[in-house]
N, C-alpha and C. Protein backbone atom coordinates (compact mmCIF):
# COMPACT_ATOMS: atom_id res chain seq x y z
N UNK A 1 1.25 -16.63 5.90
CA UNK A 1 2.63 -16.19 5.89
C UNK A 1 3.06 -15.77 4.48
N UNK A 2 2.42 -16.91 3.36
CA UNK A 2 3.12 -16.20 2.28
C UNK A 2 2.58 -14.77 1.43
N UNK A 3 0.93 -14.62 2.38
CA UNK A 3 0.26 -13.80 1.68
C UNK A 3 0.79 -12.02 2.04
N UNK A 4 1.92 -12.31 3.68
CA UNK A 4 2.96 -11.27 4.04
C UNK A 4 3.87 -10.97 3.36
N UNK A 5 4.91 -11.85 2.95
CA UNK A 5 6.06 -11.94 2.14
C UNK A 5 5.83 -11.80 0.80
N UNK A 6 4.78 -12.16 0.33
CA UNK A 6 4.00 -11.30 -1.19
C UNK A 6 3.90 -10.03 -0.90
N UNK A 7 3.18 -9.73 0.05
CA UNK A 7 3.36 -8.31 0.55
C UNK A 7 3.92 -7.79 0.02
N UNK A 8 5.39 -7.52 0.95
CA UNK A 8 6.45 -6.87 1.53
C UNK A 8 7.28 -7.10 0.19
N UNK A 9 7.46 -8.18 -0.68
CA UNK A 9 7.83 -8.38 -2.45
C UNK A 9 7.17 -7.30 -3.46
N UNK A 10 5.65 -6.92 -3.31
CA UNK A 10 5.17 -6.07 -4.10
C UNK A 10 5.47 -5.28 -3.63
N UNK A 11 5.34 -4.60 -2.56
CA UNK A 11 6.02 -3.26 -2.08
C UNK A 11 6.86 -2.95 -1.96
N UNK A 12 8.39 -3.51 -1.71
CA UNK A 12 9.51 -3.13 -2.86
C UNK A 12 9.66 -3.06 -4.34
N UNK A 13 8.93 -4.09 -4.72
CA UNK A 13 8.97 -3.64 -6.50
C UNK A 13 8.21 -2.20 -7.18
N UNK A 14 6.90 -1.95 -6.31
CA UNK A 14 6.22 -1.03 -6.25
C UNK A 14 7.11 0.24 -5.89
N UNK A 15 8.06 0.07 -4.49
CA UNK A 15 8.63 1.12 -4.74
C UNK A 15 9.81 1.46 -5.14
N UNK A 16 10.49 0.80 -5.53
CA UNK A 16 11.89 0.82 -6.38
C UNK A 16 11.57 1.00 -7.96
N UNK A 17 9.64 0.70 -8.12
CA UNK A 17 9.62 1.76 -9.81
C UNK A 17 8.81 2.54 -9.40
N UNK A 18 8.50 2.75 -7.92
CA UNK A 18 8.06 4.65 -8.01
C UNK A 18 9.58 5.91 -7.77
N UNK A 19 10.54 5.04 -7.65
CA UNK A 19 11.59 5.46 -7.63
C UNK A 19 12.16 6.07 -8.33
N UNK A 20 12.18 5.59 -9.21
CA UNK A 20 12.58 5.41 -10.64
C UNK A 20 11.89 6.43 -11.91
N UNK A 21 10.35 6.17 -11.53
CA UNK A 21 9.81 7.47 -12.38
C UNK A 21 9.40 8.61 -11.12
N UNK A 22 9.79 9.06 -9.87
CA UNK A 22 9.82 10.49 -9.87
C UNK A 22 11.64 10.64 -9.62
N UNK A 23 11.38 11.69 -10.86
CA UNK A 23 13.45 12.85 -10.33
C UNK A 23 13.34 13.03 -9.29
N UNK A 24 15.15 12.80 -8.98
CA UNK A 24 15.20 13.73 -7.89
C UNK A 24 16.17 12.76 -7.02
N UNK A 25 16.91 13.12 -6.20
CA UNK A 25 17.89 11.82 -5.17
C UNK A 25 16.36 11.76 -3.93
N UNK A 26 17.06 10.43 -3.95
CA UNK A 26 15.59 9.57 -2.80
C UNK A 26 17.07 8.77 -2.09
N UNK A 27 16.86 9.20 -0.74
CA UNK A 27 17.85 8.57 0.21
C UNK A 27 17.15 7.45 1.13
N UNK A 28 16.65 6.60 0.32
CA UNK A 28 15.74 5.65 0.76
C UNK A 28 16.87 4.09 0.69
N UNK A 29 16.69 3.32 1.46
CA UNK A 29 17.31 1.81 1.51
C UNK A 29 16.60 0.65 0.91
N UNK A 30 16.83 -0.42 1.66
CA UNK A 30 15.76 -1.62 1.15
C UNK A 30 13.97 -1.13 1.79
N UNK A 31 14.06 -1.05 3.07
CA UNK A 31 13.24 -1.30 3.73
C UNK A 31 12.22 -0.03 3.83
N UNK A 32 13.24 1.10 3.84
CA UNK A 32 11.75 1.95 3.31
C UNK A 32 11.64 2.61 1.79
N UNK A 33 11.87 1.93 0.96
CA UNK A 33 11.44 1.35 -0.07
C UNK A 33 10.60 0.25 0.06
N UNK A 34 10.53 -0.31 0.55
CA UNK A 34 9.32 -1.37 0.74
C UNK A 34 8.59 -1.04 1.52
N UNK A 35 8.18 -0.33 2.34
CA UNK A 35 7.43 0.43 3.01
C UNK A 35 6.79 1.31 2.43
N UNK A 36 7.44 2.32 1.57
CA UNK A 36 6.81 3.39 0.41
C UNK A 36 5.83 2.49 -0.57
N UNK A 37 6.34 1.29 -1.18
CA UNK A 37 5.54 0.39 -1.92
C UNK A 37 4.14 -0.22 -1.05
N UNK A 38 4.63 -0.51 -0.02
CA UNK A 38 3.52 -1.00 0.96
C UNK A 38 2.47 0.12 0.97
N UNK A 39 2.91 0.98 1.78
CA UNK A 39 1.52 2.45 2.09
C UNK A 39 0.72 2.73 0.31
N UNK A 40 1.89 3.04 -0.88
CA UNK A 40 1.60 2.89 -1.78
C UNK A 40 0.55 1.91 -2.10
N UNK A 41 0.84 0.47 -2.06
CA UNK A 41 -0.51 -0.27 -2.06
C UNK A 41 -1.56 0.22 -1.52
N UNK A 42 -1.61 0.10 0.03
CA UNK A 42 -3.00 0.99 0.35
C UNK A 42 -3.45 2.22 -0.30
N UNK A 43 -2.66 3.11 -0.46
CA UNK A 43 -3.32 4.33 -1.46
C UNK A 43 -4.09 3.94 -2.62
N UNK A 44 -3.45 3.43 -3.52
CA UNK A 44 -3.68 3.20 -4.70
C UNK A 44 -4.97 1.98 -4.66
N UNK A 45 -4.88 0.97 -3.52
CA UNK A 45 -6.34 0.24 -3.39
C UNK A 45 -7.33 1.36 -3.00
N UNK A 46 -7.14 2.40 -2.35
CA UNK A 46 -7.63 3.49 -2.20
C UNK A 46 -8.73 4.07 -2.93
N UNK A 47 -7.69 4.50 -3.74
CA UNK A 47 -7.92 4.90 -5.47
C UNK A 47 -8.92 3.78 -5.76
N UNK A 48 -8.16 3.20 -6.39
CA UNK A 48 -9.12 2.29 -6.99
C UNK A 48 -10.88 2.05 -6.62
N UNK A 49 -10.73 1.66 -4.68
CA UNK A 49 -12.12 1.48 -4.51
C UNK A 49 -12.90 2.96 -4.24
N UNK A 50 -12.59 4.01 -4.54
CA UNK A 50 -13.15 5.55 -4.99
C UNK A 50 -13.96 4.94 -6.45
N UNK A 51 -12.92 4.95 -7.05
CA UNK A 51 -13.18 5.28 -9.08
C UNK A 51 -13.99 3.58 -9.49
N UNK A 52 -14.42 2.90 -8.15
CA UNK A 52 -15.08 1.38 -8.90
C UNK A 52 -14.33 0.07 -9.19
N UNK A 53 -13.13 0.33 -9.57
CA UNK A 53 -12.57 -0.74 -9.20
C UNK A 53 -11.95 -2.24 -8.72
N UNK A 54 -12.55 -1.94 -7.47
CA UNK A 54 -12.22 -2.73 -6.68
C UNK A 54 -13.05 -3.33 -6.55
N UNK A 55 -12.51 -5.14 -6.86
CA UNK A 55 -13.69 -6.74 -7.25
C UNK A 55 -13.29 -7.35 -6.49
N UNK A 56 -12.43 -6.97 -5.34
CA UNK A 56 -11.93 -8.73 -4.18
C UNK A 56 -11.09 -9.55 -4.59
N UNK A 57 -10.83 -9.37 -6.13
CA UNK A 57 -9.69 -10.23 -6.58
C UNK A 57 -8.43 -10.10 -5.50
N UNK A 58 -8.03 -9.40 -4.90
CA UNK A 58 -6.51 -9.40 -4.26
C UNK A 58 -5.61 -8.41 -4.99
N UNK A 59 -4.49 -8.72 -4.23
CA UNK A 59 -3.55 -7.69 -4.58
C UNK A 59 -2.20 -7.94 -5.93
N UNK A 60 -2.50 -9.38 -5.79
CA UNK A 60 -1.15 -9.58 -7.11
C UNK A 60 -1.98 -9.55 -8.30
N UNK A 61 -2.63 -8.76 -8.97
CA UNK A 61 -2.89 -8.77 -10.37
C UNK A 61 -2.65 -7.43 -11.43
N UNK A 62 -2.79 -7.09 -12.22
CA UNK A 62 -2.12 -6.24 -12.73
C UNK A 62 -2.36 -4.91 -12.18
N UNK A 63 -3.91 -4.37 -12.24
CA UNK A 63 -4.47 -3.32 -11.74
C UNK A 63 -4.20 -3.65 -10.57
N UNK A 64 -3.73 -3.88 -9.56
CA UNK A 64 -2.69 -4.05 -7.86
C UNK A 64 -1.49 -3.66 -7.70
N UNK A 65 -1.21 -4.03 -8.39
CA UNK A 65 0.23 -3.71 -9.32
C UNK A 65 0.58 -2.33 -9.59
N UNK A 66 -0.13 -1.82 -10.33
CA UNK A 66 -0.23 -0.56 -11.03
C UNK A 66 -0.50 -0.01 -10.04
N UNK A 67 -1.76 0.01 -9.20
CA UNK A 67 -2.51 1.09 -8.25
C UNK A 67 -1.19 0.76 -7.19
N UNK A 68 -0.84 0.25 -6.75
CA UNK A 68 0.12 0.33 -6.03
C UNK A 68 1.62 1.25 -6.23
N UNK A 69 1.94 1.36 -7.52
CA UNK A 69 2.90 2.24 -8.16
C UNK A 69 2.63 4.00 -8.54
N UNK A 70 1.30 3.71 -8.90
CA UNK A 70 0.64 5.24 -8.83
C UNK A 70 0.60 5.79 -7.32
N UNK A 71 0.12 5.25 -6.03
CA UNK A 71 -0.03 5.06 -5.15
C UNK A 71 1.33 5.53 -4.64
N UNK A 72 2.71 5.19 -4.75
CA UNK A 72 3.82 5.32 -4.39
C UNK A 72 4.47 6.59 -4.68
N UNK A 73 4.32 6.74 -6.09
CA UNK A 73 4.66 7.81 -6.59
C UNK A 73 3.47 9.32 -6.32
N UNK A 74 2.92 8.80 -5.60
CA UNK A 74 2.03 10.17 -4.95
C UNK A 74 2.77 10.54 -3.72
N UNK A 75 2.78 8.84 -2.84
CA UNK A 75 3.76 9.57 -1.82
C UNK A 75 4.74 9.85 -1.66
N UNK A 76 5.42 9.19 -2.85
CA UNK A 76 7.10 9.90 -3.06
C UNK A 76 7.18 11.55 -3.76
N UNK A 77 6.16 11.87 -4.13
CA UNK A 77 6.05 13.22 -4.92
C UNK A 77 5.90 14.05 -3.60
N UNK A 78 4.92 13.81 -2.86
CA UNK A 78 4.41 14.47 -1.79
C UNK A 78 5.62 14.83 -0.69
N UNK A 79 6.45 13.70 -0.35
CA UNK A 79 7.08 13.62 0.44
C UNK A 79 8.81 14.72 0.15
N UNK A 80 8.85 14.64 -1.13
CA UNK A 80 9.60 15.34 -1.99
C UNK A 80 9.43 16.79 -1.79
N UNK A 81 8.22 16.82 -1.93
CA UNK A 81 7.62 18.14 -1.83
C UNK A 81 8.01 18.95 -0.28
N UNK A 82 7.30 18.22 0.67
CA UNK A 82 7.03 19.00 1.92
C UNK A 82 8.74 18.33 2.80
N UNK A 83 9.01 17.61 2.66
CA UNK A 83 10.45 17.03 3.51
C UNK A 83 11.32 17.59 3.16
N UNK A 84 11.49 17.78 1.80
CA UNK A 84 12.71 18.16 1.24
C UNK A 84 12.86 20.02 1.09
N UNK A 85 11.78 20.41 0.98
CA UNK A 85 11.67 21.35 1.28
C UNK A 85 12.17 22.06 2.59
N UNK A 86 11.30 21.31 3.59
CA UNK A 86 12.17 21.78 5.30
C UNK A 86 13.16 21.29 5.25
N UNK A 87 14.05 20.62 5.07
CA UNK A 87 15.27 20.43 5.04
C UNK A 87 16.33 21.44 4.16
N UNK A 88 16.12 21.74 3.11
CA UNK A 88 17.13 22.58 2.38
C UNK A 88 17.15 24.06 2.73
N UNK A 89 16.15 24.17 3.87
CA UNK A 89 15.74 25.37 4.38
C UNK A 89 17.06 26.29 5.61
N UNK A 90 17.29 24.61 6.44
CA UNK A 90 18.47 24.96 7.12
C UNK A 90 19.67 25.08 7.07
């Protein structure tokens, strides 16, 4: 249970500072902000086990942390990109 609620803690912090470093208005709440941080984690463990990385340590340590924020801010860039785009269209 607590290894959920660690979770769902890094993945709001994860995404409330991928927030933060991409511009731009993000009409995002609590929850998908923590959701963006969440998928973010998986990306960025992603990443990581591509480039070597990845030792089994888990997810709360610094490089988890980080890859999780890089991770966020890909999909907040991305999402920026192609959403916001069809939308300002109409």
């Amino acid at each position: 249970m607590w290894n959920l609620i660690s979770f769902v803690l890094l993945g709001l912090v994860a995404g409330a500072i991928a927030r933060l470093l991409v511009p731009g208005r993000h009409k995002l709440g609590l929850l998908r902000t923590a959701v963006l941080g969440m998928i973010g984690s998986f990306i960025g463990g992603f990443i990581g086990y591509l480039i070597g990385h990845d030792k089994g340590e888990g997810g709360l340590q610094v490089s988890g942390i980080f890859g999780s924020v890089v991770g966020a801010v890909i999909i907040l860039a991305v999402y920026q990109k192609f959403v916001h785009k069809k939308r300002s269209r109409r």
